[in-house]
C-alpha atoms as a PDB file:
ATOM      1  CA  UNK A   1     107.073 121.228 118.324  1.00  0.00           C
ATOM      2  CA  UNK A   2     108.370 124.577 120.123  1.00  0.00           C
ATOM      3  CA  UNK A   3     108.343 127.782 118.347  1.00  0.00           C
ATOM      4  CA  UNK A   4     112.278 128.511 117.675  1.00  0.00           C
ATOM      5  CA  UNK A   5     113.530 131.776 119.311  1.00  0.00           C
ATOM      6  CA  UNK A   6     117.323 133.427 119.139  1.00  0.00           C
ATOM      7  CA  UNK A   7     119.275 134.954 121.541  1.00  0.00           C
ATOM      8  CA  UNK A   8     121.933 137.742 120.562  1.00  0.00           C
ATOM      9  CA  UNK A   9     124.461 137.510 123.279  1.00  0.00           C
ATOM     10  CA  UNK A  10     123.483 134.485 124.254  1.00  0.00           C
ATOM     11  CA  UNK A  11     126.456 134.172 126.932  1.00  0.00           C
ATOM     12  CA  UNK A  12     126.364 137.627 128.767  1.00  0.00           C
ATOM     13  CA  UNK A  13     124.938 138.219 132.237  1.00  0.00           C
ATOM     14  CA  UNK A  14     120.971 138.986 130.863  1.00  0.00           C
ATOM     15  CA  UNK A  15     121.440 136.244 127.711  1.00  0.00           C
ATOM     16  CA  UNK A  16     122.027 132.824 129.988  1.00  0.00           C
ATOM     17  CA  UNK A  17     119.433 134.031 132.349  1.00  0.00           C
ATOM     18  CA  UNK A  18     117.180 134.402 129.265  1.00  0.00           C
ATOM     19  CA  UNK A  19     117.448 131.502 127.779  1.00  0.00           C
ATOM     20  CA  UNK A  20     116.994 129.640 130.618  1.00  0.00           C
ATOM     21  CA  UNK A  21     114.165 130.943 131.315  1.00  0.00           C
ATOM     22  CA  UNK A  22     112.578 131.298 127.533  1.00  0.00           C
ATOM     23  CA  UNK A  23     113.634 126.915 127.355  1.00  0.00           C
ATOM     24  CA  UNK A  24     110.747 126.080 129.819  1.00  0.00           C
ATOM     25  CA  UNK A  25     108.104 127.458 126.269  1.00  0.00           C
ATOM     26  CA  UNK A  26     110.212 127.800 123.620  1.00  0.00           C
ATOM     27  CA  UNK A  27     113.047 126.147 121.260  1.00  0.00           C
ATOM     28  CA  UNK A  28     116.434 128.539 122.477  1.00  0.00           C
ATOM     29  CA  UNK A  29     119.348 128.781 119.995  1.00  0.00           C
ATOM     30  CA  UNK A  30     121.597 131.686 120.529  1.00  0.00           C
ATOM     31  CA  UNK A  31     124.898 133.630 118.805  1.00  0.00           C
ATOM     32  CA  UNK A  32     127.973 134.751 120.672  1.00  0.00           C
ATOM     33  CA  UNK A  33     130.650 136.947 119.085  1.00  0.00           C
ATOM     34  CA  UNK A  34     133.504 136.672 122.403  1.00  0.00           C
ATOM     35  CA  UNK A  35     132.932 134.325 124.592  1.00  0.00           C
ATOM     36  CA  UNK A  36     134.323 132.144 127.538  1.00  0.00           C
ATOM     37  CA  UNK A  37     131.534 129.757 128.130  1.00  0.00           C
ATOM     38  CA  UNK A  38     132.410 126.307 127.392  1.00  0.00           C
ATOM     39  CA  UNK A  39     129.148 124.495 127.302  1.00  0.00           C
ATOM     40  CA  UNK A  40     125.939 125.150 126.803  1.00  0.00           C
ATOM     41  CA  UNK A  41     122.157 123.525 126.941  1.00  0.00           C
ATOM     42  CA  UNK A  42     120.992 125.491 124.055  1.00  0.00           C
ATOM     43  CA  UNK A  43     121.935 125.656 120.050  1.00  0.00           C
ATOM     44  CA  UNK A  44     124.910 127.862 120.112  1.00  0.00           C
ATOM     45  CA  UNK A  45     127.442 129.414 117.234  1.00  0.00           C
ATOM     46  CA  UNK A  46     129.579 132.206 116.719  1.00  0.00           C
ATOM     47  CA  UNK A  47     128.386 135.333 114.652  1.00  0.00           C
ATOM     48  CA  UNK A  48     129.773 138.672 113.789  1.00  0.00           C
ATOM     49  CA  UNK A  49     126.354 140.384 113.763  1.00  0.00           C
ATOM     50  CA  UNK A  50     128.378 143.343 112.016  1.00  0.00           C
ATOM     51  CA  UNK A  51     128.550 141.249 108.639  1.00  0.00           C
ATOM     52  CA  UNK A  52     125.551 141.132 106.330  1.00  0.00           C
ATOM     53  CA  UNK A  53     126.553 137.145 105.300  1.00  0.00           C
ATOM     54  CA  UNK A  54     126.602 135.942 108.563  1.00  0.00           C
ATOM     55  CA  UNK A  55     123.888 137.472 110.270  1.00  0.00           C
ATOM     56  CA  UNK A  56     121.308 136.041 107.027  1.00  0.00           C
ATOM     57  CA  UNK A  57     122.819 132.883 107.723  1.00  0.00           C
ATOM     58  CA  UNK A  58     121.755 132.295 111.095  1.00  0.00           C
ATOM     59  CA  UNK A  59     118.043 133.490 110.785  1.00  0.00           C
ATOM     60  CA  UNK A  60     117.414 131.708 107.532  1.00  0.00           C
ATOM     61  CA  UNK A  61     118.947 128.349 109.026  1.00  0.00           C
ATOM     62  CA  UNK A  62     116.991 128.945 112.518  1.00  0.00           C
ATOM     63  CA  UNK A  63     113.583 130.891 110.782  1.00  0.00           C
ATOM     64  CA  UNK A  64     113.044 131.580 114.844  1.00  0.00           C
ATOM     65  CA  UNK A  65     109.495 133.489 115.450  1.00  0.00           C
ATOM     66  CA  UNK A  66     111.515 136.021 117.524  1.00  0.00           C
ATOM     67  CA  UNK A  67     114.719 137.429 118.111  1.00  0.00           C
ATOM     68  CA  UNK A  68     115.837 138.828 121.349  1.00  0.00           C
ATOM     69  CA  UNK A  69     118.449 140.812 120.325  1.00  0.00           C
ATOM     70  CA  UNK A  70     120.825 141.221 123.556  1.00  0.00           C
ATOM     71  CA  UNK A  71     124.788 141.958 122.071  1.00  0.00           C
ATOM     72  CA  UNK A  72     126.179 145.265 122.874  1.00  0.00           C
ATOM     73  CA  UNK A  73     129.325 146.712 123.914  1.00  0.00           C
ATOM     74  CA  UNK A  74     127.938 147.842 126.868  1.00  0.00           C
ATOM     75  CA  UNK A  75     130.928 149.079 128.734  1.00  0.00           C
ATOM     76  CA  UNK A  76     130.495 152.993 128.638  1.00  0.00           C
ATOM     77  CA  UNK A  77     134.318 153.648 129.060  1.00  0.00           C
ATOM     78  CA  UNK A  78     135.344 151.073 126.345  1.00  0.00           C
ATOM     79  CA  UNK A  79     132.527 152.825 124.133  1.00  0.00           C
ATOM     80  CA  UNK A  80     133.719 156.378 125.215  1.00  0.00           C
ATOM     81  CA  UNK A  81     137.357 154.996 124.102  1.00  0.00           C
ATOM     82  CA  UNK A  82     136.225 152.832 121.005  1.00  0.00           C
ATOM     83  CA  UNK A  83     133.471 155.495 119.695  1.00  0.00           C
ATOM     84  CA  UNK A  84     133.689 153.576 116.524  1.00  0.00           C
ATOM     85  CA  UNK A  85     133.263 150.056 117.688  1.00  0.00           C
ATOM     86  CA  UNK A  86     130.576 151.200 119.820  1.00  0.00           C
ATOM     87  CA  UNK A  87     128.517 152.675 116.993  1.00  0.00           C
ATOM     88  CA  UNK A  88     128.985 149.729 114.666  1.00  0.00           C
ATOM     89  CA  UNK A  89     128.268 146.849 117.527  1.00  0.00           C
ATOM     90  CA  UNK A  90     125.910 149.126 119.336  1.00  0.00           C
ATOM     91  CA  UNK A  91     124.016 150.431 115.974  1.00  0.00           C
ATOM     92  CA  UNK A  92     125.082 149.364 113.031  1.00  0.00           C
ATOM     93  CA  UNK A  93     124.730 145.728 113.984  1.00  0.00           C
ATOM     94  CA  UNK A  94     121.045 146.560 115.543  1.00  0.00           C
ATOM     95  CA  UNK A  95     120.110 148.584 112.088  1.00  0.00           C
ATOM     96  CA  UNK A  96     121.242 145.341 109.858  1.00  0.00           C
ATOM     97  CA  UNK A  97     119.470 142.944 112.323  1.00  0.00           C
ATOM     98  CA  UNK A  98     115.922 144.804 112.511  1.00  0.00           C
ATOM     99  CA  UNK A  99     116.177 145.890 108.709  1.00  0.00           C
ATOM    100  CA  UNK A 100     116.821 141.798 108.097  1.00  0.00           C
ATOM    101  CA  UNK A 101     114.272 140.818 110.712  1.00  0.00           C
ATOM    102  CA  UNK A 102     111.818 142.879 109.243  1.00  0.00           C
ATOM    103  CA  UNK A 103     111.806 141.614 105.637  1.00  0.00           C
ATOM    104  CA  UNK A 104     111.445 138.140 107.295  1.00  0.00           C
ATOM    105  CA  UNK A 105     108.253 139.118 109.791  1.00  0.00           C
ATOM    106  CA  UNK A 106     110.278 137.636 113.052  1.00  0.00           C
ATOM    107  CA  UNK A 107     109.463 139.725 116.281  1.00  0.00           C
ATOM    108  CA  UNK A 108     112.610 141.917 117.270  1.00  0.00           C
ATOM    109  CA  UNK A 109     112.631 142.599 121.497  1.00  0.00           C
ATOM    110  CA  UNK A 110     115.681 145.166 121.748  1.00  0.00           C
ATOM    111  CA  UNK A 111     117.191 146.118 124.453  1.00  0.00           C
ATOM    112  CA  UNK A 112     118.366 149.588 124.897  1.00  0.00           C
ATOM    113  CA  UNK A 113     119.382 151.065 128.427  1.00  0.00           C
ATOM    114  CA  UNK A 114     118.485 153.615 131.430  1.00  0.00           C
ATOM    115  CA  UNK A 115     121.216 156.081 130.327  1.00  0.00           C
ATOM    116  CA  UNK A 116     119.780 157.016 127.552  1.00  0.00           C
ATOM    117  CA  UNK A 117     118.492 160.106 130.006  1.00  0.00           C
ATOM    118  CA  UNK A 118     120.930 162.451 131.341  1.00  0.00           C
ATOM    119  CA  UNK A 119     119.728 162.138 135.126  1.00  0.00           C
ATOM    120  CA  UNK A 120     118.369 165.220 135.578  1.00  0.00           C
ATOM    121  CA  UNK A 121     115.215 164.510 136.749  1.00  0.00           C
ATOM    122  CA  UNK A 122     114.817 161.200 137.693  1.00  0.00           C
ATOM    123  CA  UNK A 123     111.901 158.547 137.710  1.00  0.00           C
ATOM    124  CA  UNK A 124     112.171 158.381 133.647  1.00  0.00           C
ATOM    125  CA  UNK A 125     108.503 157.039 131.696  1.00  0.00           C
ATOM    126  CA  UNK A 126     108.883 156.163 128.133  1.00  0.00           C
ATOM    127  CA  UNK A 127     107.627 159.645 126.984  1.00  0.00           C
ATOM    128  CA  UNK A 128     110.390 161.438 128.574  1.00  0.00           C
ATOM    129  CA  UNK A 129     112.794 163.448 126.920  1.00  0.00           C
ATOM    130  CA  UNK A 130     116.035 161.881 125.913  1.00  0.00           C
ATOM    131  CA  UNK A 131     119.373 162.779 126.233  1.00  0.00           C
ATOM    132  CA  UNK A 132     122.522 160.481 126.481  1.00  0.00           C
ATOM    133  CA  UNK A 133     125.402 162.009 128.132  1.00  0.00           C
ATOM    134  CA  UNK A 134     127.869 159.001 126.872  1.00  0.00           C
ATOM    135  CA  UNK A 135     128.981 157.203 123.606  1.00  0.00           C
ATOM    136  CA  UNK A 136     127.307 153.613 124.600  1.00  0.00           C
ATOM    137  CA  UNK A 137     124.379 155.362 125.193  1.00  0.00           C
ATOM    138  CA  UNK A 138     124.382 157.599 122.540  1.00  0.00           C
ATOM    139  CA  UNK A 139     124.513 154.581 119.990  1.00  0.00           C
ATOM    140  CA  UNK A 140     121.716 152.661 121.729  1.00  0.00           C
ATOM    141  CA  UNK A 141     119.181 155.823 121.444  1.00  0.00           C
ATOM    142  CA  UNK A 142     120.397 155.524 117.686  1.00  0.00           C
ATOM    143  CA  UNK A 143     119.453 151.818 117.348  1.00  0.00           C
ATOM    144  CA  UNK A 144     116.058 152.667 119.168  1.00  0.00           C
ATOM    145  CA  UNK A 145     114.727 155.633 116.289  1.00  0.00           C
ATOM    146  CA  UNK A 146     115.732 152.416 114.229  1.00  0.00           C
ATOM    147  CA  UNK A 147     113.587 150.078 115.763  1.00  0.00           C
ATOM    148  CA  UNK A 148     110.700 152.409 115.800  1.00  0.00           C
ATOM    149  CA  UNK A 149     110.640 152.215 112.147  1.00  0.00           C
ATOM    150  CA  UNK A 150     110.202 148.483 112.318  1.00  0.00           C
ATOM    151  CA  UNK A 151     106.223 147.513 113.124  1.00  0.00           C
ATOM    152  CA  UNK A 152     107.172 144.548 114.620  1.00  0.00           C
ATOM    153  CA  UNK A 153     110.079 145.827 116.956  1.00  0.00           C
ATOM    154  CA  UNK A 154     109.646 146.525 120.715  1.00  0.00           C
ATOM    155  CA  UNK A 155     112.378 148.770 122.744  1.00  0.00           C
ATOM    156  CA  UNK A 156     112.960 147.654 125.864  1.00  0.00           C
ATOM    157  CA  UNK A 157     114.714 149.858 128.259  1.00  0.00           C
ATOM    158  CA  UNK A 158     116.585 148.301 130.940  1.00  0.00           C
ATOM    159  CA  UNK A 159     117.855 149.292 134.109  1.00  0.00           C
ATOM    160  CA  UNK A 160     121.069 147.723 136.705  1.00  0.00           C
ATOM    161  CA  UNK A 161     120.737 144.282 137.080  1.00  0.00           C
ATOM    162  CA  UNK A 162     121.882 142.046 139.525  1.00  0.00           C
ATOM    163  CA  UNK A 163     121.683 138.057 140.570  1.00  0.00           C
ATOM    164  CA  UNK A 164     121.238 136.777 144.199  1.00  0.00           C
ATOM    165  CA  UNK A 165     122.877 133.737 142.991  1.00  0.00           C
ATOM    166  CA  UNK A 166     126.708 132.749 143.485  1.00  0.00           C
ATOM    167  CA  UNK A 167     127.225 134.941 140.130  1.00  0.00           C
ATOM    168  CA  UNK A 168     130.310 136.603 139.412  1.00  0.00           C
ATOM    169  CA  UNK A 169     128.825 138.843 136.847  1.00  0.00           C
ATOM    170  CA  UNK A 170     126.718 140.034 139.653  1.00  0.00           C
ATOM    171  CA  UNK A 171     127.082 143.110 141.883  1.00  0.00           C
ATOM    172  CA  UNK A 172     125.672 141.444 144.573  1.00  0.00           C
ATOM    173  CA  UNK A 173     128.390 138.665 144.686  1.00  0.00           C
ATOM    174  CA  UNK A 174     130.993 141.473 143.973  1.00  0.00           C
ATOM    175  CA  UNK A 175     130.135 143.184 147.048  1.00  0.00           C
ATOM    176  CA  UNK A 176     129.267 139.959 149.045  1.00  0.00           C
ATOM    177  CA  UNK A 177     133.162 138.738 148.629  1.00  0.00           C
ATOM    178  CA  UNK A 178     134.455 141.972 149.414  1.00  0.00           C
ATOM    179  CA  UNK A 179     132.375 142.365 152.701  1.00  0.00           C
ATOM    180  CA  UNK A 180     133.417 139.005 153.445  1.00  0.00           C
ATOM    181  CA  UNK A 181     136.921 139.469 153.282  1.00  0.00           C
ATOM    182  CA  UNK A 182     136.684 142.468 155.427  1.00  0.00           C
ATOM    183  CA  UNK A 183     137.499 144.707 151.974  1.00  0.00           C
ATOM    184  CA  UNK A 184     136.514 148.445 151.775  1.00  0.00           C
ATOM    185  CA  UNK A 185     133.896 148.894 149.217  1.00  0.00           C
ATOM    186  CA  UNK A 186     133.317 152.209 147.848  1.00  0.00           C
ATOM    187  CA  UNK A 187     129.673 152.699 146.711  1.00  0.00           C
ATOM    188  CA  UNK A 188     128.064 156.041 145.365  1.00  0.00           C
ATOM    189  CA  UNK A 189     125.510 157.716 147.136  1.00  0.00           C
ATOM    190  CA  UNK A 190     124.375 159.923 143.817  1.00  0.00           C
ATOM    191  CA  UNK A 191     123.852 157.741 141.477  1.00  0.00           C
ATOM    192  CA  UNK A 192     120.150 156.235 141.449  1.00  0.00           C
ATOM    193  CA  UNK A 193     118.753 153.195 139.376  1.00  0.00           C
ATOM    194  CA  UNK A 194     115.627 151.023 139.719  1.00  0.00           C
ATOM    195  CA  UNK A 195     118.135 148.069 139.629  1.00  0.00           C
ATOM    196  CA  UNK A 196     116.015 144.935 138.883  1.00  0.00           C
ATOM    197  CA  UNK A 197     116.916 141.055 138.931  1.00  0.00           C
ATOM    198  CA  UNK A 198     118.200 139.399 135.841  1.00  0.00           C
ATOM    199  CA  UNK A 199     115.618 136.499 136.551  1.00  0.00           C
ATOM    200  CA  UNK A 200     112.436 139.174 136.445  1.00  0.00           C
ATOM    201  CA  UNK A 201     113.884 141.125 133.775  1.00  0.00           C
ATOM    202  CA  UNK A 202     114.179 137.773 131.755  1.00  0.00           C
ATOM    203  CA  UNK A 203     110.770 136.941 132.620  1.00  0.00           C
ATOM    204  CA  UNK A 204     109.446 140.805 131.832  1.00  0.00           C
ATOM    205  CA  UNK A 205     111.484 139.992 128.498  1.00  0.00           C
ATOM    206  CA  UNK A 206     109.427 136.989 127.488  1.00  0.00           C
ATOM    207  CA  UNK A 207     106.313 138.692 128.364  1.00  0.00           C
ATOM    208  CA  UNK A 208     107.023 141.611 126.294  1.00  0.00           C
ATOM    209  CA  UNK A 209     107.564 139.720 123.052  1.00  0.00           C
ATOM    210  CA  UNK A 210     104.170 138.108 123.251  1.00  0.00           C
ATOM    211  CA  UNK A 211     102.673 141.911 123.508  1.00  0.00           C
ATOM    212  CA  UNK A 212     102.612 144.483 121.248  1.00  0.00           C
ATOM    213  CA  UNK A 213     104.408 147.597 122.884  1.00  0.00           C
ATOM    214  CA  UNK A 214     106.830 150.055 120.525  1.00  0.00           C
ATOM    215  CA  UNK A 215     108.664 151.045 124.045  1.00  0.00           C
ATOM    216  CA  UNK A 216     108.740 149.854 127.673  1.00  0.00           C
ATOM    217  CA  UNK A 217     110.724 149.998 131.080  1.00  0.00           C
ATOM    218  CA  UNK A 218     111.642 147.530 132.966  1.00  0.00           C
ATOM    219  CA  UNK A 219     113.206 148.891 135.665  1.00  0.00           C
ATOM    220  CA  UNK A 220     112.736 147.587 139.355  1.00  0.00           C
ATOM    221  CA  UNK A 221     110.255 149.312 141.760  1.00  0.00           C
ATOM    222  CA  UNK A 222     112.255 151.454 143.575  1.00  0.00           C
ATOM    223  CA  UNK A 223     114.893 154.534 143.542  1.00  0.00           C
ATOM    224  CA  UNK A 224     118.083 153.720 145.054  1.00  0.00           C
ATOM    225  CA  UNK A 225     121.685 154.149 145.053  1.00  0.00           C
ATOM    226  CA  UNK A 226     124.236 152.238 144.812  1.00  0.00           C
ATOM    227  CA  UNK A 227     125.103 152.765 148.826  1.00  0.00           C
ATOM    228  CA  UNK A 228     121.378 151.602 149.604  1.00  0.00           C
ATOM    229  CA  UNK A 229     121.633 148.593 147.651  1.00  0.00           C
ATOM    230  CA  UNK A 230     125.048 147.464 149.214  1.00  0.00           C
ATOM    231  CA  UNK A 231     123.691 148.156 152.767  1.00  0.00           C
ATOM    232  CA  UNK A 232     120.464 146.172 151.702  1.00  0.00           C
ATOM    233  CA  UNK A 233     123.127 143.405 150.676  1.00  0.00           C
ATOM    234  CA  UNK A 234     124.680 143.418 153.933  1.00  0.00           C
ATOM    235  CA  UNK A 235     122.246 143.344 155.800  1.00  0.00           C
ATOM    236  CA  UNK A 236     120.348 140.337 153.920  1.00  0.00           C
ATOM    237  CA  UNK A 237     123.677 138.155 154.407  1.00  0.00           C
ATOM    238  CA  UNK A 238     124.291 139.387 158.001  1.00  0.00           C
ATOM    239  CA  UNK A 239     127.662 141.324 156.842  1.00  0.00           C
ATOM    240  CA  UNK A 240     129.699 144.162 158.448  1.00  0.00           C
ATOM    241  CA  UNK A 241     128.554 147.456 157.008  1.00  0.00           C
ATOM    242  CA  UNK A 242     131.247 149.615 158.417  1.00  0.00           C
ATOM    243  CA  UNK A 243     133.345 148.668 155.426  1.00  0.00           C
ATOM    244  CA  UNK A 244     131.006 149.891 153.074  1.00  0.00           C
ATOM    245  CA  UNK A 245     132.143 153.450 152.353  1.00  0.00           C
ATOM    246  CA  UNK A 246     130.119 156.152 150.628  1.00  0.00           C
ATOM    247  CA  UNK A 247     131.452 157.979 147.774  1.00  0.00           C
ATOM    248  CA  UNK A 248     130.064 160.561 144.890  1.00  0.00           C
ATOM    249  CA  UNK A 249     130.157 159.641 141.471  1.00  0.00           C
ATOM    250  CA  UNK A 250     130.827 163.555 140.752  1.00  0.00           C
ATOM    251  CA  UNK A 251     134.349 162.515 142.077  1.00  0.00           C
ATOM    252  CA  UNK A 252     135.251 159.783 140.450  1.00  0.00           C
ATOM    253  CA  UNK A 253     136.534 160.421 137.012  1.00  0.00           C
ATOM    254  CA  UNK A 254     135.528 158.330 134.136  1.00  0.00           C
ATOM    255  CA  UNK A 255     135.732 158.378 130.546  1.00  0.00           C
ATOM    256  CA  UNK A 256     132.014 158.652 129.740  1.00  0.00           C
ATOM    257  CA  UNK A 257     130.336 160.857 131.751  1.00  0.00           C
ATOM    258  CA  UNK A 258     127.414 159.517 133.929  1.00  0.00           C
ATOM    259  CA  UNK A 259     123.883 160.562 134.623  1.00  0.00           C
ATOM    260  CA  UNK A 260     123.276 160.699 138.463  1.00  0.00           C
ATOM    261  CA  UNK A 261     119.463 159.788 138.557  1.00  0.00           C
ATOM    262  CA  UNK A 262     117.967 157.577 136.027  1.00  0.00           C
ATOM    263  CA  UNK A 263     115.247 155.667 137.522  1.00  0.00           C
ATOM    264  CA  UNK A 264     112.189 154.528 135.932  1.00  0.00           C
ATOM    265  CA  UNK A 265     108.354 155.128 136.170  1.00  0.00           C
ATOM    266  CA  UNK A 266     107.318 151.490 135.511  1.00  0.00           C
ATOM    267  CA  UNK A 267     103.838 152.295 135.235  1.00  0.00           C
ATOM    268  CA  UNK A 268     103.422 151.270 131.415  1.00  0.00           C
ATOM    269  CA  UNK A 269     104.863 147.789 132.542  1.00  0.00           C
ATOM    270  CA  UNK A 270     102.893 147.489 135.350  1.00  0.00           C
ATOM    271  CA  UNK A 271      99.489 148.289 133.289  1.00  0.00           C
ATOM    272  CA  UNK A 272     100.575 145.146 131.440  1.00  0.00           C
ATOM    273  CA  UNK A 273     100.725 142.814 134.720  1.00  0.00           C
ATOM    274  CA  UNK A 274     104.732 143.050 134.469  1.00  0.00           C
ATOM    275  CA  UNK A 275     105.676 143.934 137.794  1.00  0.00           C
ATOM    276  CA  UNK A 276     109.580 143.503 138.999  1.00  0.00           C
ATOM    277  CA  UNK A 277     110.743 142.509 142.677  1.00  0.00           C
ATOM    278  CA  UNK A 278     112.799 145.319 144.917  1.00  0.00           C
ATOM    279  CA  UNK A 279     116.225 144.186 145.796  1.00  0.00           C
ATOM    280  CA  UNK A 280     115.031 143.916 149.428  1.00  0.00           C
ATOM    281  CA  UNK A 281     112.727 141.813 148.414  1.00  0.00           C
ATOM    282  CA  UNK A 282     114.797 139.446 146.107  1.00  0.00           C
ATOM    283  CA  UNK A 283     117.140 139.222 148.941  1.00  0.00           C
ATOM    284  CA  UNK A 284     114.156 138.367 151.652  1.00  0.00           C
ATOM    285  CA  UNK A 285     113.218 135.219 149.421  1.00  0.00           C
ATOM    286  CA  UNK A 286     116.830 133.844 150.352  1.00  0.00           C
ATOM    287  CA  UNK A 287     116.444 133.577 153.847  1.00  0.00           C
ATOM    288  CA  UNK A 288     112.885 131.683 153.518  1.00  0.00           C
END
């Protein structure tokens, strides 16, 4: 029999990849607060992870050996807007899930984010000094002094990610259709991330939870913008570049402020044989 597993968010962009990938070892059932999805190959139900009831509920009817705990508002506007929402989705619900996870012994992988750093500096390792420059991210630095409490937590920064699939969710498809139909697309050139594919972050993810590490990045190998990566993306599906334009972020105002430079130093990853794929070379694989 497979060991049981659940997946918080089980129907975002990183949660489908996830449990598609965790089904090949492992029993997948997941919980989804809004969603669109109307089918799914895995155990599925709705849960307000907010609510003390609902959230015992689900891990005493699964007993899964690990949770992979996904859900987040992760919008930085809408969290800049909805300060409270954010802090009870982003850290409230994270606090009751490890605190409840804990008393049980069941594995907790969280996953915080890049921006936790206010892009000063740039190429970010886990012993960096922190400081969020927005509400979303603010909330998820509060979930992770949480999870450090918890012995049997592990923090798992995580960077941009993208699909090279047909994937709407995807910034890759985004700018693919745009380029395609001859659309300007406006893409920083001061904003850096160590942007990594949702398959190999999935992957990194399942590898993680059978370690024991308090705090990791997973971050892609390299530094690049967000005008790199769309070039890269031309390029790769033999696209016009001339309508990719490049813009500062400084410019562009937004309700949460936004670090310029937050790419990672992967090196505790990589000392533990997880080692993430460029963008170039994600996008080499689909011409071979």
């Amino acid at each position: 029999m497979k060991e049981k597993v659940l997946i918080t968010g089980i129907h975002g962009f990183l949660g489908t990849e996830l449990a598609n990938v965790l089904s090949e070892d492992y029993e997948v059932y997941g919980t989804y607060f809004n969603s669109s999805a109307t089918s799914s190959s895995h155990k599925t139900g709705r849960c307000d992870l907010r609510k003390l009831s609902e959230v015992k509920s689900v891990l005493d009817r699964v007993r899964p050996s690990k949770v992979f705990h996904l859900a987040a508002l992760s919008d930085p506007n809408t969290c800049d807007r909805e300060a409270k929402l954010s802090e009870e989705i982003n850290f409230l619900a994270s606090r009751l899930l490890s605190e409840l996870c804990a008393e049980r012994g069941i594995k907790l992988l969280f996953t915080s984010t890049d921006l936790v750093f206010d892009g000063r500096k740039g190429n970010y390792s886990e012993e960096d000094e922190v400081n969020p420059l927005s509400r979303y991210a603010e909330h998820k630095l509060m979930a992770e002094e949480v999870m450090k409490g918890n012995d049997s937590a592990s923090i798992c920064r995580m960077p941009l990610m993208y699909s090279t699939a047909d994937n709407k969710r995807s910034m890759v498809y985004g700018i693919k259709e745009k380029l395609k139909n001859r659309e300007q697309v406006g893409l920083f050139t001061d904003e850096y991330r160590s942007a990594a594919h949702v398959n190999c972050a999935s992957k990194a993810l399942m590898k993680v939870s059978s370690l024991e590490l308090g705090l990791v990045h997973l971050g892609g190998p390299l530094r690049e913008s967000r005008y790199e990566m769309g070039l890269l993306i031309a390029e790769a599906f033999s696209l016009p570049k001339y309508f990719i334009k490049p813009c500062l972020q400084k410019d562009v105002k937004m309700a949460a402020e936004r670090p310029a430079d937050v790419s990672f130093d992967n090196s505790v990853a990589i000392s533990k044989a997880i080692q993430l794929r460029s963008l170039s070379e994600n996008l080499s694989k689909l011409n071979n």
